[in-house]
N, C-alpha and C. Protein backbone atom coordinates (compact mmCIF):
# COMPACT_ATOMS: atom_id res chain seq x y z
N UNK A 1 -18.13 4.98 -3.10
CA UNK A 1 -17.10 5.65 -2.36
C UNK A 1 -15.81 5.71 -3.18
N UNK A 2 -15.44 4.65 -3.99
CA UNK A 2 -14.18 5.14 -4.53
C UNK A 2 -14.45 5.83 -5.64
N UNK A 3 -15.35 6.54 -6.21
CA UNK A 3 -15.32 6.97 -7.26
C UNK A 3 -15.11 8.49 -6.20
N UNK A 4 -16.18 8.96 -5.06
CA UNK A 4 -15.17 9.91 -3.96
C UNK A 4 -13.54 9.82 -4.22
N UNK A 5 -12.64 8.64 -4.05
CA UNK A 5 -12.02 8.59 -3.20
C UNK A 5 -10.83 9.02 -4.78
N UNK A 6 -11.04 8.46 -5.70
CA UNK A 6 -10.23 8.52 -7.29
C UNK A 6 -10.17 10.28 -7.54
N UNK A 7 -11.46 10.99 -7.01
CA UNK A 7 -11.59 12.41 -7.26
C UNK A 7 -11.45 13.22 -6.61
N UNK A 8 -10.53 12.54 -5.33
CA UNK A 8 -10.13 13.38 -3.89
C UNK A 8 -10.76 14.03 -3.39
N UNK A 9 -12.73 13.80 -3.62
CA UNK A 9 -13.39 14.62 -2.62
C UNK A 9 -13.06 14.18 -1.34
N UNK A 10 -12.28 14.62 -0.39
CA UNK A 10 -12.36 13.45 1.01
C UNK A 10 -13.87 13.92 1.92
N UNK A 11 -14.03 15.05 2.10
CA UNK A 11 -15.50 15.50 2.64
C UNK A 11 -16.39 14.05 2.53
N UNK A 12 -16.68 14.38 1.32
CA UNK A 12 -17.48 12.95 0.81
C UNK A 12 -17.19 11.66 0.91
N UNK A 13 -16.27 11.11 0.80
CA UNK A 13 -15.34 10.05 1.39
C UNK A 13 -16.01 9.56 3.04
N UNK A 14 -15.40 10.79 3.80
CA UNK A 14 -15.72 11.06 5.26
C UNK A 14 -17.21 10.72 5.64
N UNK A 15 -18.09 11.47 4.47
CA UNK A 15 -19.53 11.25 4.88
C UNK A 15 -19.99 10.26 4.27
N UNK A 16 -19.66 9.29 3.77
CA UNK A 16 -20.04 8.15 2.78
C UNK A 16 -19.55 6.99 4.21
N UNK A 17 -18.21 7.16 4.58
CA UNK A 17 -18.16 6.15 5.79
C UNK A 17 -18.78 6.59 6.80
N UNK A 18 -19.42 7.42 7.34
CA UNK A 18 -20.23 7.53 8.52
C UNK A 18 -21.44 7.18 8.05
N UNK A 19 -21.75 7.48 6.91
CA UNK A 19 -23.67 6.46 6.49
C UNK A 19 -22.96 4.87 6.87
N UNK A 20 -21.94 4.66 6.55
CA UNK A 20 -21.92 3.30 6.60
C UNK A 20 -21.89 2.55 7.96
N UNK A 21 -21.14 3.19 8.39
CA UNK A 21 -21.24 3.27 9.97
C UNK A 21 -23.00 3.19 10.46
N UNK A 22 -23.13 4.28 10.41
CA UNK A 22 -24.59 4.45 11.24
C UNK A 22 -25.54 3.10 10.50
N UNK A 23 -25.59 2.50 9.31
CA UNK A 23 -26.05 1.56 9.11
C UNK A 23 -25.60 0.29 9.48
N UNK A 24 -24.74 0.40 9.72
CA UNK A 24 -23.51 -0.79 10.20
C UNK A 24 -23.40 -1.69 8.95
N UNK A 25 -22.44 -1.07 8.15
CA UNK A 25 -22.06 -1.91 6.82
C UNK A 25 -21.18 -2.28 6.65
N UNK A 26 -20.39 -1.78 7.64
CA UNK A 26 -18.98 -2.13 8.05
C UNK A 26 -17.90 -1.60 6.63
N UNK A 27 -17.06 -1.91 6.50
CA UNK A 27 -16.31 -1.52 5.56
C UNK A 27 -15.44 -2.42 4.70
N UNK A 28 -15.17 -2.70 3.83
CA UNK A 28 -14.14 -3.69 3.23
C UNK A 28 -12.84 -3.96 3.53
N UNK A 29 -12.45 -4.65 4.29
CA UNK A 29 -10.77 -4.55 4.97
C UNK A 29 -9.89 -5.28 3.43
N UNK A 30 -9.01 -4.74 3.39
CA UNK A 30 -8.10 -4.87 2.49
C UNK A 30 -7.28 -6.04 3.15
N UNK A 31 -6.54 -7.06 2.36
CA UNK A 31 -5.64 -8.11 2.49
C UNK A 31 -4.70 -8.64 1.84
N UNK A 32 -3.49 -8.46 2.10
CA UNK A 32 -2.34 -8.80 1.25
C UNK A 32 -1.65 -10.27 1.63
N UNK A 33 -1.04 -10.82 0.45
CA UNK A 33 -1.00 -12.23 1.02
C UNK A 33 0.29 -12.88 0.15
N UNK A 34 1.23 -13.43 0.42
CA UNK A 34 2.61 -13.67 0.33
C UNK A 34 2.85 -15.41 0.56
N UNK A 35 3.61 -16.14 -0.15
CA UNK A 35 3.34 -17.22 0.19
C UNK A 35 5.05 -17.52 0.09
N UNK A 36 5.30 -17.96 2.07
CA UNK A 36 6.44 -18.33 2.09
C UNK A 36 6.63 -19.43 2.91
N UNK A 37 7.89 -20.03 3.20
CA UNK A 37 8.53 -21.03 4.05
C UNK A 37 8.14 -20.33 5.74
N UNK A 38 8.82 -19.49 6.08
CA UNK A 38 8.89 -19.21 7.28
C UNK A 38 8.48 -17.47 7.63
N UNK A 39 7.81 -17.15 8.84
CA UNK A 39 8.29 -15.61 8.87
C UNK A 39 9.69 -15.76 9.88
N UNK A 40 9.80 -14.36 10.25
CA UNK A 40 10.49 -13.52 10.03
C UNK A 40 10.81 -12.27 10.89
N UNK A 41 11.26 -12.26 11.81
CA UNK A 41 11.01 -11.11 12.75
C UNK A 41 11.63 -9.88 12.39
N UNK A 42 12.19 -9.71 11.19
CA UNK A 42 12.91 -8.68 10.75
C UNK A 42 11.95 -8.09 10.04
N UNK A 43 10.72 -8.44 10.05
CA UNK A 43 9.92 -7.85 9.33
C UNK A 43 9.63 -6.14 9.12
N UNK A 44 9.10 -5.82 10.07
CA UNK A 44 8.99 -4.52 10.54
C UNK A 44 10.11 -3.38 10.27
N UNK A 45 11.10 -3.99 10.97
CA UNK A 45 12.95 -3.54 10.76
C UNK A 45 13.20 -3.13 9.41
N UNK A 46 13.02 -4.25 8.66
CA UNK A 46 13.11 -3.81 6.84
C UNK A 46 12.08 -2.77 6.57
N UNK A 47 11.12 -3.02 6.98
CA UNK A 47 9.87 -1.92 6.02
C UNK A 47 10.03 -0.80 6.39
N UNK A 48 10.47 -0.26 7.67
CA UNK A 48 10.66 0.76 8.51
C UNK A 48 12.40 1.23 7.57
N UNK A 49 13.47 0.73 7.10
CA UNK A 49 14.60 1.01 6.45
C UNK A 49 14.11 1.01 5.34
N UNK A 50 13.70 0.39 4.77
CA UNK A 50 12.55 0.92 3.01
C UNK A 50 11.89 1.93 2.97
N UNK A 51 11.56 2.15 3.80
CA UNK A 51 10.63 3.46 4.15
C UNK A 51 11.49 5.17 4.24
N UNK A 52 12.28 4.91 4.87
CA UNK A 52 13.78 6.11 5.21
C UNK A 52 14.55 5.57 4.02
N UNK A 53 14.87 4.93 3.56
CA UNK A 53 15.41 4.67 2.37
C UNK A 53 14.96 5.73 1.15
N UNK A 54 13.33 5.43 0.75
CA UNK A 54 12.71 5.95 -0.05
C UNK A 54 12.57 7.48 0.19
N UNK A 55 12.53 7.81 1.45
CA UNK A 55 12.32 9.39 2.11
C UNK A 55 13.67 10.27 1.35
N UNK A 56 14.84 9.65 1.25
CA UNK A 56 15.95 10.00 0.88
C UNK A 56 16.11 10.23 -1.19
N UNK A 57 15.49 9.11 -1.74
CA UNK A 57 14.87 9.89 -2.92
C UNK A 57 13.48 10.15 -3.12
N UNK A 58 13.22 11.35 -2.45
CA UNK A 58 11.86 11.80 -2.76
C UNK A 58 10.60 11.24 -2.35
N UNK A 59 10.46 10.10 -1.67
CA UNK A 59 9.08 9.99 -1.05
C UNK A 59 8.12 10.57 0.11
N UNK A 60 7.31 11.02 -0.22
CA UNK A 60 6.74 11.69 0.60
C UNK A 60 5.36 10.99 1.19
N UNK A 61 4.98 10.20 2.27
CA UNK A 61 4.06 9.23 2.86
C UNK A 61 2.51 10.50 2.58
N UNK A 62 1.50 9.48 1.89
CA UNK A 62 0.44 10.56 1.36
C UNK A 62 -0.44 10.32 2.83
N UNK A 63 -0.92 10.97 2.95
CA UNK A 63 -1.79 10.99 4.08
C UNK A 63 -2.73 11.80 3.67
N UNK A 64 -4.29 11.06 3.83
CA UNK A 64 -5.44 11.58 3.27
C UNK A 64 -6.80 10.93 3.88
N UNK A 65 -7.65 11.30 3.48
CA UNK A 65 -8.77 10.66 3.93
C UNK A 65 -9.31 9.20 3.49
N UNK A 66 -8.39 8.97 2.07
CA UNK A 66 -8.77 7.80 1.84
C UNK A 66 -8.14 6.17 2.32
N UNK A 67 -7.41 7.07 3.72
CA UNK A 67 -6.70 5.78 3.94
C UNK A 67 -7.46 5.61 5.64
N UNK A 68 -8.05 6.90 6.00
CA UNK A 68 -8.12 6.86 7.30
C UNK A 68 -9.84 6.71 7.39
N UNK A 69 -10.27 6.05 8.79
CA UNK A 69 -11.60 5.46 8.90
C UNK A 69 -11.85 5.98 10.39
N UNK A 70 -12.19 7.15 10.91
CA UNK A 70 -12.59 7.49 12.15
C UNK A 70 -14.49 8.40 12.45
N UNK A 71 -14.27 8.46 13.46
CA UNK A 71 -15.79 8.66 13.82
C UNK A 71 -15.38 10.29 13.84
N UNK A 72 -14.50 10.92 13.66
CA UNK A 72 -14.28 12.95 14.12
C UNK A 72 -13.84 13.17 13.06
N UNK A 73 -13.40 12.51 12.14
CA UNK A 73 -13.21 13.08 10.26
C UNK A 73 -11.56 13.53 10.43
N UNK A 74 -11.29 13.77 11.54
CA UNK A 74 -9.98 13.84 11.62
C UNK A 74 -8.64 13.42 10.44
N UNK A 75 -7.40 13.84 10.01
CA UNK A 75 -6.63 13.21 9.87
C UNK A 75 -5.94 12.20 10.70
N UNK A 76 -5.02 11.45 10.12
CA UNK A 76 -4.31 10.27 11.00
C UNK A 76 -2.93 10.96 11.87
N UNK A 77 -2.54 10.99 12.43
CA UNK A 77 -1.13 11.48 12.70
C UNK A 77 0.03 10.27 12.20
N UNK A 78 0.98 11.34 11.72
CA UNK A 78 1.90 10.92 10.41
C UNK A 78 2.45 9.33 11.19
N UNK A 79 2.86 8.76 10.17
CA UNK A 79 3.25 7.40 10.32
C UNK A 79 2.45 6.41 10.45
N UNK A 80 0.89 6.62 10.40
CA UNK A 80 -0.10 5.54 11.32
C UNK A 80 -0.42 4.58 10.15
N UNK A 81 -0.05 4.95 9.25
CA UNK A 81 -0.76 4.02 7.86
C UNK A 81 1.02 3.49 6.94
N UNK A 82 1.50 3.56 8.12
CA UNK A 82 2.94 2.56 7.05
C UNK A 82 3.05 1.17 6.96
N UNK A 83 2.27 0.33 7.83
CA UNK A 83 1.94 -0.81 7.86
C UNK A 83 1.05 -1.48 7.20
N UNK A 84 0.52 -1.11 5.77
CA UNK A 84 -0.68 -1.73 5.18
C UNK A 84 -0.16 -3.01 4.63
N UNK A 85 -1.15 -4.25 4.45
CA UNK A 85 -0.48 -5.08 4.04
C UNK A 85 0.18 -5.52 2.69
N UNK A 86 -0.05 -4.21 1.81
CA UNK A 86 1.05 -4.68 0.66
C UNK A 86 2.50 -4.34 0.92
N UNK A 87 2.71 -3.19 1.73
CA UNK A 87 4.09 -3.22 1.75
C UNK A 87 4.78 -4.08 2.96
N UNK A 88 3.79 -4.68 3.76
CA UNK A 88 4.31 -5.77 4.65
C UNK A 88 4.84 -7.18 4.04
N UNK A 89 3.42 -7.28 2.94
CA UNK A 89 3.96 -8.46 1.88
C UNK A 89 5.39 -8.72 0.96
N UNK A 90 5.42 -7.34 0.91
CA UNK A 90 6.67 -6.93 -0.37
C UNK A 90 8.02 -7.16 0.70
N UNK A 91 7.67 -6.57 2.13
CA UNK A 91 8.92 -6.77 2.63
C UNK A 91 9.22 -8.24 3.28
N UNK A 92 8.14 -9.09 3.71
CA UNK A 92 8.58 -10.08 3.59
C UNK A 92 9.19 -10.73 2.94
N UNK A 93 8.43 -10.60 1.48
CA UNK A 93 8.84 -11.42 0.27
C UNK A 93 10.61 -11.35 0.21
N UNK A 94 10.74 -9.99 0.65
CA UNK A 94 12.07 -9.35 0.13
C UNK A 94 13.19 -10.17 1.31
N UNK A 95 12.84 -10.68 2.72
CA UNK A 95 13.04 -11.40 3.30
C UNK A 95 13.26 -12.53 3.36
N UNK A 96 12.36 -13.10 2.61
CA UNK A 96 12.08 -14.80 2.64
C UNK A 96 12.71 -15.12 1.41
N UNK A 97 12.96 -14.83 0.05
CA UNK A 97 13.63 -14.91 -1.30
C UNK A 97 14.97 -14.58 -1.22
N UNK A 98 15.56 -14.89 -2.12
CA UNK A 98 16.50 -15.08 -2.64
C UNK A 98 17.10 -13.70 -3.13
N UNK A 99 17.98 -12.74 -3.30
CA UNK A 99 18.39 -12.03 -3.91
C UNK A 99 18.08 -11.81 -5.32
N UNK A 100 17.49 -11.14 -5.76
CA UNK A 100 17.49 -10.76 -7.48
C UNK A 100 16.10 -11.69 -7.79
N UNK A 101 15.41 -12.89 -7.06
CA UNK A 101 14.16 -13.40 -7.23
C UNK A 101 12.76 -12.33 -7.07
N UNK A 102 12.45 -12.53 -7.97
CA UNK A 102 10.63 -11.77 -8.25
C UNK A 102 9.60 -12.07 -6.84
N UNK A 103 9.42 -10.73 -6.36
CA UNK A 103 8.74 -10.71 -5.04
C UNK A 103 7.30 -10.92 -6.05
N UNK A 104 6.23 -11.76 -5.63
CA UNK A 104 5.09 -11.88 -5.71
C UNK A 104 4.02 -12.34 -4.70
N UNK A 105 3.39 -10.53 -4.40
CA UNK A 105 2.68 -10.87 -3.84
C UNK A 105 0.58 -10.36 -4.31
N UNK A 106 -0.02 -10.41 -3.51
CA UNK A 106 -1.75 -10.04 -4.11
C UNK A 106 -2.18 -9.39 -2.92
N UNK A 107 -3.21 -8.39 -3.73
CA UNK A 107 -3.83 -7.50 -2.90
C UNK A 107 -5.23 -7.53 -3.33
N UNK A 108 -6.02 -7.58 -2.48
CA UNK A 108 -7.54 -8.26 -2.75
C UNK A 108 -8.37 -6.92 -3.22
N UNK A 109 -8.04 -5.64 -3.09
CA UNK A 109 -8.36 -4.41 -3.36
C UNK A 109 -7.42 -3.38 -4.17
N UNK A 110 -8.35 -2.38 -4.54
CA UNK A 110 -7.18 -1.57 -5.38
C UNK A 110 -6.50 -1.14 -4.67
N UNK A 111 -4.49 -1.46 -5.21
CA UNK A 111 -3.80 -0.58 -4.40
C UNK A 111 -3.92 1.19 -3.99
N UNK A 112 -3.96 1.46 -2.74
CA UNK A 112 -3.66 2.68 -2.46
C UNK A 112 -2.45 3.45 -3.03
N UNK A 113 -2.43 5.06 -3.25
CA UNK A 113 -1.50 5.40 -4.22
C UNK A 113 -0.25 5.36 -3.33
N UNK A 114 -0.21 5.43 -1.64
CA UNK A 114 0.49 5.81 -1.00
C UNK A 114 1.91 4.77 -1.29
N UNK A 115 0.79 3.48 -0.82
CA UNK A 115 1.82 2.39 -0.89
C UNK A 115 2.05 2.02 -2.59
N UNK A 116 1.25 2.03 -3.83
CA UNK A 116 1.68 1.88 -4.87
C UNK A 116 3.20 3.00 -5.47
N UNK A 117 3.19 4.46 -4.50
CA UNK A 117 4.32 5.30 -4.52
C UNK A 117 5.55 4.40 -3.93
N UNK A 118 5.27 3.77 -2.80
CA UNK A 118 6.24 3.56 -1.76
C UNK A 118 6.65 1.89 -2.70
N UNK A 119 5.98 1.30 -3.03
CA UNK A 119 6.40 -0.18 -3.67
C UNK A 119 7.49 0.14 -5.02
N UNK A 120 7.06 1.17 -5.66
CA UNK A 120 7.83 1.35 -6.90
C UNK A 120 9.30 1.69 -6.58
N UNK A 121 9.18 2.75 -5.65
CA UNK A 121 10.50 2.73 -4.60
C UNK A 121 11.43 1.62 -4.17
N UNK A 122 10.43 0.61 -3.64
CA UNK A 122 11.17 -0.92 -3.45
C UNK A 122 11.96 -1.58 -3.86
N UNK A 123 11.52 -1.45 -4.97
CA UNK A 123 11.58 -2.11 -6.20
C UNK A 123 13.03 -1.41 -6.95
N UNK A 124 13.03 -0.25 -7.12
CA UNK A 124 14.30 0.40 -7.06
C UNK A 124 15.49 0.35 -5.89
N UNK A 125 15.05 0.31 -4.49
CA UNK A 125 16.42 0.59 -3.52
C UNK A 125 16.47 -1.28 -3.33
N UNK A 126 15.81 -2.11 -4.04
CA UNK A 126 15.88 -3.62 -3.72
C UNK A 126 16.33 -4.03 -4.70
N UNK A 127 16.17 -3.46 -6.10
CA UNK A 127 16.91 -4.27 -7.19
C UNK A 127 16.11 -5.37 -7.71
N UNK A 128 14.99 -5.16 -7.46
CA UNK A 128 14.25 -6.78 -7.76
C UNK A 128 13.31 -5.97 -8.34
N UNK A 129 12.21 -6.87 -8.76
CA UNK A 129 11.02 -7.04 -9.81
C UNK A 129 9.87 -7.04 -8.50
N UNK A 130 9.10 -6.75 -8.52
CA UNK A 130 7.70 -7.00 -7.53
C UNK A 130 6.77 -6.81 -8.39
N UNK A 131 6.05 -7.93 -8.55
CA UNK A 131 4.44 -8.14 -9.08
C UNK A 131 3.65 -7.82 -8.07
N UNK A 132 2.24 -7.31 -8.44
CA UNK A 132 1.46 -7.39 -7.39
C UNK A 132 0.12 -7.08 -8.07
N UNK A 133 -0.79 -8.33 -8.17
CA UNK A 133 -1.97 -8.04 -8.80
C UNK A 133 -3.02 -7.12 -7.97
N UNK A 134 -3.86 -6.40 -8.20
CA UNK A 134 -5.07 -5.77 -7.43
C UNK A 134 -6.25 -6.31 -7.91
N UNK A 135 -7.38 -5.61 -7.43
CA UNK A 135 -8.76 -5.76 -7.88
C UNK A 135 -8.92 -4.98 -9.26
N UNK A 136 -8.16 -4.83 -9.67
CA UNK A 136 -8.26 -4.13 -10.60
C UNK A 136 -7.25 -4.08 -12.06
N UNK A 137 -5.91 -4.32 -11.98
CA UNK A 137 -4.92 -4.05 -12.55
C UNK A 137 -3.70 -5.03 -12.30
N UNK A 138 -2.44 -5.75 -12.97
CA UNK A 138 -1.67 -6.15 -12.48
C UNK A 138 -0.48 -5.10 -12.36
N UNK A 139 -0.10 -4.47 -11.18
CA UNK A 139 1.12 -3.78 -11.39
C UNK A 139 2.62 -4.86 -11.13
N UNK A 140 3.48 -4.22 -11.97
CA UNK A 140 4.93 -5.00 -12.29
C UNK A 140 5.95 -3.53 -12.30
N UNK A 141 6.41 -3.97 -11.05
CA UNK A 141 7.48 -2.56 -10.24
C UNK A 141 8.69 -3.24 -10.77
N UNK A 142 9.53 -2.20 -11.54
CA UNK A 142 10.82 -2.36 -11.72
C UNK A 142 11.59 -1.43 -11.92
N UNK A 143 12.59 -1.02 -11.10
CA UNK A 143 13.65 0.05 -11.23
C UNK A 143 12.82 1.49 -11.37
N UNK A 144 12.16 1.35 -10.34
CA UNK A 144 11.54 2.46 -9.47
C UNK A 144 10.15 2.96 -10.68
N UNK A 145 9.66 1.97 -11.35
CA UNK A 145 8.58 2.22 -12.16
C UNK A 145 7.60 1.23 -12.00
N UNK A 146 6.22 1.41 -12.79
CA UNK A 146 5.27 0.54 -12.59
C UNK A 146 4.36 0.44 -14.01
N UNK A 147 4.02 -1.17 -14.34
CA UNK A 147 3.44 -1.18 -15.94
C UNK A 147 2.35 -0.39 -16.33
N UNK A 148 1.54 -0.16 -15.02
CA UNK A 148 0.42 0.34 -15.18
C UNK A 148 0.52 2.07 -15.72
N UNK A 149 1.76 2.20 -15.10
CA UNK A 149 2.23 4.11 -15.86
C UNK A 149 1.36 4.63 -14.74
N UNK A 150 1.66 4.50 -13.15
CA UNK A 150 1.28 4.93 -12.17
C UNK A 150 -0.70 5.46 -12.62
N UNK A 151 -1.09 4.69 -13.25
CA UNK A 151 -2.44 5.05 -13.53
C UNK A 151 -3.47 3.94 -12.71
N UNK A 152 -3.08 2.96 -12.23
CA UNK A 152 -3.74 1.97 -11.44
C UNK A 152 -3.74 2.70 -10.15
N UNK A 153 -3.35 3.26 -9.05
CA UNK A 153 -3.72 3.56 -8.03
C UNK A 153 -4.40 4.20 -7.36
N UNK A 154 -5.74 4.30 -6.35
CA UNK A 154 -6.02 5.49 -5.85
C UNK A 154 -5.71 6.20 -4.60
């Protein structure tokens, strides 16, 4: 499926998770993971102002098939995928640290391009450094860029 998902067939994408389905293979849930003192109820609040922050230089939230998992092939209606857990991680981090300290957090799968767009952003309207290893690549966001040369994401 991700070799679908890298070549934006979404058709195929779509019909690759319904075999999986009908076999019941369930799907790989993605998990991001942050290691702090306390949460945080401002959580949401920040990611949601990072988010309109970034809208203001140029981000545009990707919405595609490779983020969405339904039984009618449908798209998502806009906003439903702003909560994934890397940029929940990043905004914690950005919470729980110190000013100008290196957000580090891990993502057990390859980052999505949506949120690898939206982190590099972060990383610019936050002023800080964000690491974030994948299954694949270590990306290192700084001043609205990423080491990988935006080539790690799908």
């Amino acid at each position: 499926m991700l070799l679908h998902i890298s070549t934006k067939r979404w058709h195929d994408v779509a019909r690759v998770r319904k075999l999986m389905r009908q076999e019941d293979l369930g799907i790989l849930s993605d998990h991001s993971w942050i290691t702090t003192k306390d949460n945080d109820n401002n959580l949401y609040q920040l990611l949601e102002t990072l988010l309109e922050k970034a809208k203001t230089i140029d981000y545009e939230p990707y919405q595609n098939a490779e983020l969405y998992d339904s039984e009618d092939d449908e798209k998502p209606a806009a906003g439903s995928l702003k909560y994934h857990s890397e940029r929940l991680a990043v905004a914690l981090g950005l919470l729980q640290t110190p000013p100008g300290a290196t957000i580090r957090a891990t993502e057990n799968i390859t980052m999505r391009s949506d949120c690898h767009s939206s982190i590099k952003l972060f990383s610019l309207l936050a002023n800080r450094e964000i690491v974030v290893p994948d299954s694949k690549r270590l990306h290192k966001f700084k001043d609205g860029h990423c080491s990988c040369g935006d080539f790690g994401a799908l």
